[in-house]
N, C-alpha and C. Protein backbone atom coordinates (compact mmCIF):
# COMPACT_ATOMS: atom_id res chain seq x y z
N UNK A 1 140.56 107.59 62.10
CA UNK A 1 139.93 106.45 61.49
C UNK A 1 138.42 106.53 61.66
N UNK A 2 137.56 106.02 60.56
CA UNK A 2 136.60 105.92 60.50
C UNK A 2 135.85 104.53 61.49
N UNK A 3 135.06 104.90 62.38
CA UNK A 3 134.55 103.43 63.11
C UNK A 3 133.04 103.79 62.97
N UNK A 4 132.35 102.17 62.57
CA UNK A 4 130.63 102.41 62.65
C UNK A 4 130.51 102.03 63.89
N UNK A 5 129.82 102.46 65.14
CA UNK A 5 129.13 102.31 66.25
C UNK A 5 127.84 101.97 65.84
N UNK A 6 127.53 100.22 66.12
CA UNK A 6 126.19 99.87 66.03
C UNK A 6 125.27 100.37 67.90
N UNK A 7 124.63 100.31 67.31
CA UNK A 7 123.46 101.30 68.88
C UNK A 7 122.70 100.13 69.25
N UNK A 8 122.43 99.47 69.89
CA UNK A 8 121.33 98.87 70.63
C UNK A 8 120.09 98.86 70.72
N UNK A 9 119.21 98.45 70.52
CA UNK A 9 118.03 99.02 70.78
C UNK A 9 117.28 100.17 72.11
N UNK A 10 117.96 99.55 73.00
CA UNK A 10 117.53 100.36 74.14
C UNK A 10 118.06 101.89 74.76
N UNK A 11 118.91 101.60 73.29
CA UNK A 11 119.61 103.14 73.38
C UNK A 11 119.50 104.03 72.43
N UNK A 12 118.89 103.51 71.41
CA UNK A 12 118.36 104.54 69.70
C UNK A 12 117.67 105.88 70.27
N UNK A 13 117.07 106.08 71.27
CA UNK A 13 116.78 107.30 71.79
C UNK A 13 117.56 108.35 71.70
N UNK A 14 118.77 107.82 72.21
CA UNK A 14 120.09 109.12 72.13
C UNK A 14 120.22 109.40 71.07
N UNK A 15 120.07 108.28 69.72
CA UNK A 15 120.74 108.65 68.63
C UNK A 15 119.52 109.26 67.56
N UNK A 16 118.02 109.31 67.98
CA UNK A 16 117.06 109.75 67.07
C UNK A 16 116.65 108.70 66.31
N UNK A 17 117.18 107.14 66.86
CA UNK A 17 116.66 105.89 66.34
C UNK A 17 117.64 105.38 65.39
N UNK A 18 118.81 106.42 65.05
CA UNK A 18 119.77 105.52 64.12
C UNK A 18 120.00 104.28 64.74
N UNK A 19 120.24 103.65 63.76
CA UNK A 19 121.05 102.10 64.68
C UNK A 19 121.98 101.76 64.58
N UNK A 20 122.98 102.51 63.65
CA UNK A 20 124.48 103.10 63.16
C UNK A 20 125.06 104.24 63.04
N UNK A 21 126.23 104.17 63.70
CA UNK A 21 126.65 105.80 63.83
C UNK A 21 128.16 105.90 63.41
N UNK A 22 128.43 106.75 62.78
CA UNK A 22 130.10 106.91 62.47
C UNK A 22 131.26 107.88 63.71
N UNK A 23 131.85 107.00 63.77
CA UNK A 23 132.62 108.04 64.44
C UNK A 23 134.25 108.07 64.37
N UNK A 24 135.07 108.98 65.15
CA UNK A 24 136.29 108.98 64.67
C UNK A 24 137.05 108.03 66.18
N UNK A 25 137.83 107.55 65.74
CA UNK A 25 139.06 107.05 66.73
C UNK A 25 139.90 105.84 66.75
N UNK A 26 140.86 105.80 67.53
CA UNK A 26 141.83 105.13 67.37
C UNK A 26 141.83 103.92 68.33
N UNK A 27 141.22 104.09 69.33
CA UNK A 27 141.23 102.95 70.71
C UNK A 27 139.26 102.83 70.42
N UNK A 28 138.41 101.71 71.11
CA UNK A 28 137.56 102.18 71.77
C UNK A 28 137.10 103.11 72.15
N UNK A 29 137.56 103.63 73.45
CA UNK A 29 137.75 104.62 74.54
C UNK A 29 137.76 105.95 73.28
N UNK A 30 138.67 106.25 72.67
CA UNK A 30 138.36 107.20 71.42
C UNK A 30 136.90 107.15 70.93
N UNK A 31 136.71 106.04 70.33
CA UNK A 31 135.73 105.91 69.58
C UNK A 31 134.26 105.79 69.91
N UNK A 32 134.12 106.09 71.70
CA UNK A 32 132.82 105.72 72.42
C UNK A 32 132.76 107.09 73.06
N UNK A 33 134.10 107.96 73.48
CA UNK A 33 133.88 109.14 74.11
C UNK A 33 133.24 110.25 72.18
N UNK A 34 133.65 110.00 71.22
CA UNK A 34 133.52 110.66 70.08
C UNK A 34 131.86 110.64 69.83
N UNK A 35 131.37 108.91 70.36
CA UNK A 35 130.14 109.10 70.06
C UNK A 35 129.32 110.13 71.05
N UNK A 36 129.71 109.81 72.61
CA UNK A 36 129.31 110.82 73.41
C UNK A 36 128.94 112.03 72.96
N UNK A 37 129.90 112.36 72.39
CA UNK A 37 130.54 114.15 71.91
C UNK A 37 129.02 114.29 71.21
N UNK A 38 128.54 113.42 70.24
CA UNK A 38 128.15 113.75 69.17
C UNK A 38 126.24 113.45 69.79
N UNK A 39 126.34 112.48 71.03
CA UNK A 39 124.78 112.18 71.31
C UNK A 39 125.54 112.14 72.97
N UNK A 40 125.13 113.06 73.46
CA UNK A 40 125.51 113.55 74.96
C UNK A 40 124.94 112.02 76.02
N UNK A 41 125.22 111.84 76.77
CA UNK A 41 124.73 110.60 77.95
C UNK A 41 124.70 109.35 77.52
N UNK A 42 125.00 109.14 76.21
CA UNK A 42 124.57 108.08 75.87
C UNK A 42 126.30 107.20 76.42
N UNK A 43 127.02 107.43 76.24
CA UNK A 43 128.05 106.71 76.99
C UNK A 43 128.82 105.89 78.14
N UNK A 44 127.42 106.96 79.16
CA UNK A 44 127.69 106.38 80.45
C UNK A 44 127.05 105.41 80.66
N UNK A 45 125.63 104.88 79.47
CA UNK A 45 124.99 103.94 79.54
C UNK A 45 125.70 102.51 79.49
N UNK A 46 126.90 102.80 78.68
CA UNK A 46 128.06 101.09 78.81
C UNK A 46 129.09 101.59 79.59
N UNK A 47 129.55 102.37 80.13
CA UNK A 47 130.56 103.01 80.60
C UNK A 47 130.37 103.04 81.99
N UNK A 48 131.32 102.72 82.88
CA UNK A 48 130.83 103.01 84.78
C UNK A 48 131.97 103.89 84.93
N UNK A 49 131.52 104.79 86.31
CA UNK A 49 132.34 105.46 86.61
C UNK A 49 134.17 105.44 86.91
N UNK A 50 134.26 104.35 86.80
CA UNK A 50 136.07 103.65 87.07
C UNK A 50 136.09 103.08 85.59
N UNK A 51 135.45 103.46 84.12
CA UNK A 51 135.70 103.90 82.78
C UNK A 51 136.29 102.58 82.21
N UNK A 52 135.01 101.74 82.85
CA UNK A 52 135.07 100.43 82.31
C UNK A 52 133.30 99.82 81.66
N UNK A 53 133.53 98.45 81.13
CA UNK A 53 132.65 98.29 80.20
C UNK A 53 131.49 98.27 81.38
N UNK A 54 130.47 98.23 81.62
CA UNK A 54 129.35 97.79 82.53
C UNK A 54 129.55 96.51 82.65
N UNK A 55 129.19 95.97 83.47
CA UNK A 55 129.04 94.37 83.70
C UNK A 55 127.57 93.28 82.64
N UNK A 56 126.63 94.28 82.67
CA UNK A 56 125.65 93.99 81.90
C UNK A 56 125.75 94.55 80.18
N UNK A 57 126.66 95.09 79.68
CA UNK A 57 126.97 95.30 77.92
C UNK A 57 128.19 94.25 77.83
N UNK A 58 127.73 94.19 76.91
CA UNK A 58 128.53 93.29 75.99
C UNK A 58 129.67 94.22 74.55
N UNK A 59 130.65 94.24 74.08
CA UNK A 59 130.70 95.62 73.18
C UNK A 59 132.05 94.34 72.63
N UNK A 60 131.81 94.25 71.14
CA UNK A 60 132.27 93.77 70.34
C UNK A 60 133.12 94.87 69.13
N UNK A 61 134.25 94.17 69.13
CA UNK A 61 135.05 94.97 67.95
C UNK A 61 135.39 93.94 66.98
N UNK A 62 135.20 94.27 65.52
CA UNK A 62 135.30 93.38 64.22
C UNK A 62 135.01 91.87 64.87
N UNK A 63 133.25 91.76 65.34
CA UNK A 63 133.32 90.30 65.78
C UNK A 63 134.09 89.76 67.06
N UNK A 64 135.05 90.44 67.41
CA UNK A 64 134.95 90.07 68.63
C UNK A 64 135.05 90.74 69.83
N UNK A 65 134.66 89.65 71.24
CA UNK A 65 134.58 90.49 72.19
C UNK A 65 135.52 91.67 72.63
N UNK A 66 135.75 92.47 73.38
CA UNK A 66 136.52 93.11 74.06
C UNK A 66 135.95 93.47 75.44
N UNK A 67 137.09 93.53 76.62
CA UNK A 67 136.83 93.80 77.52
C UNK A 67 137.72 95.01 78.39
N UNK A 68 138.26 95.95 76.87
CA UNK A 68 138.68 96.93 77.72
C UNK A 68 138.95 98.08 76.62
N UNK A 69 138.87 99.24 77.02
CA UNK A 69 138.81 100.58 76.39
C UNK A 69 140.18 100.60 75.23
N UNK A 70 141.31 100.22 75.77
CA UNK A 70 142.02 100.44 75.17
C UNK A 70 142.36 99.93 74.41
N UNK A 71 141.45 99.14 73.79
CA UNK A 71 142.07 97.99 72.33
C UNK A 71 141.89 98.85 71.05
N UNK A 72 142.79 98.72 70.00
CA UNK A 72 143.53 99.52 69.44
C UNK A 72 142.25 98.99 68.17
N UNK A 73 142.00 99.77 67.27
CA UNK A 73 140.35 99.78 66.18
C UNK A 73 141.48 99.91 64.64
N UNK A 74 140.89 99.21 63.83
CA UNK A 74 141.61 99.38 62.59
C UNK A 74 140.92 99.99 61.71
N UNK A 75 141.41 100.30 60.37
CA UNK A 75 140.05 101.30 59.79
C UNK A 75 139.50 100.19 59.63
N UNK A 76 137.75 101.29 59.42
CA UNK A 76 136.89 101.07 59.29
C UNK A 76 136.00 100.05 60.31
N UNK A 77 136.56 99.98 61.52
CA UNK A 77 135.91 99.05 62.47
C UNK A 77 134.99 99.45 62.43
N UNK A 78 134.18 97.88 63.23
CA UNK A 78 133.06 97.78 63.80
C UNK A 78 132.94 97.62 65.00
N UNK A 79 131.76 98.74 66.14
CA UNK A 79 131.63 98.14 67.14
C UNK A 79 130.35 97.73 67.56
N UNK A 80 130.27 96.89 68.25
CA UNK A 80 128.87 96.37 68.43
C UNK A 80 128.68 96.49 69.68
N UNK A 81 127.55 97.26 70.37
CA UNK A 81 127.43 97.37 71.65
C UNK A 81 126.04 96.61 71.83
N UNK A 82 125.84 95.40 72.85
CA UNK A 82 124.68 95.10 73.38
C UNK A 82 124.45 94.87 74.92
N UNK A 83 122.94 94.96 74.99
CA UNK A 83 122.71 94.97 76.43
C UNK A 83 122.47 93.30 76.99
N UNK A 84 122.60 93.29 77.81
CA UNK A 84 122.01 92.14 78.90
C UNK A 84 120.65 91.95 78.78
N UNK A 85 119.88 91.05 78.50
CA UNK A 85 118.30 90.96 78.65
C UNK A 85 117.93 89.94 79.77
N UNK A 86 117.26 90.24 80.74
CA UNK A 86 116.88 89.72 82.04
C UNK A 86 115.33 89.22 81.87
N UNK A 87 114.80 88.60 82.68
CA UNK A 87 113.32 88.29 82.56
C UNK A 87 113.05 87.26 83.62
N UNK A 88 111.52 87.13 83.74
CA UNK A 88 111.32 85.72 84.61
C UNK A 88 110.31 85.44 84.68
């Protein structure tokens, strides 16, 4: 299946500034390790080592939240990954 991975701002670096990316898969977890494949490090940036979301991203599928790798993507999803913004 075809999925668009929207990019974040604070992460367009990995991708050469796209702010949309296509990729292939069936779960999340498919569809975030595919982007990896394709822009190296950029994964571990929402991803923690026990291969869960970060506490600070937010990552939306067709509008809504999700809070785990394995939720199942229909064609043509959307995922939306954003960061936490802090300040003071």
């Amino acid at each position: 299946m075809t999925v668009t991975v929207f990019i974040p701002q604070q992460l367009r670096s990995y991708t050469g500034g796209l702010t949309s990316v296509q990729v292939s898969g069936r779960t999340v977890d498919e569809a975030l390790r595919a982007l990896d494949h394709a822009y190296p490090g950029i994964r571990f940036r929402f991803i923690d080592e026990q291969n869960r979301i970060r506490v600070h991203m937010r990552v939306f599928v067709d509008g809504g939240r999700t809070r785990t790798l394995t939720q199942k993507l229909g064609p043509k999803a959307e995922i939306h990954v954003f960061g936490a913004l802090s300040g003071g």
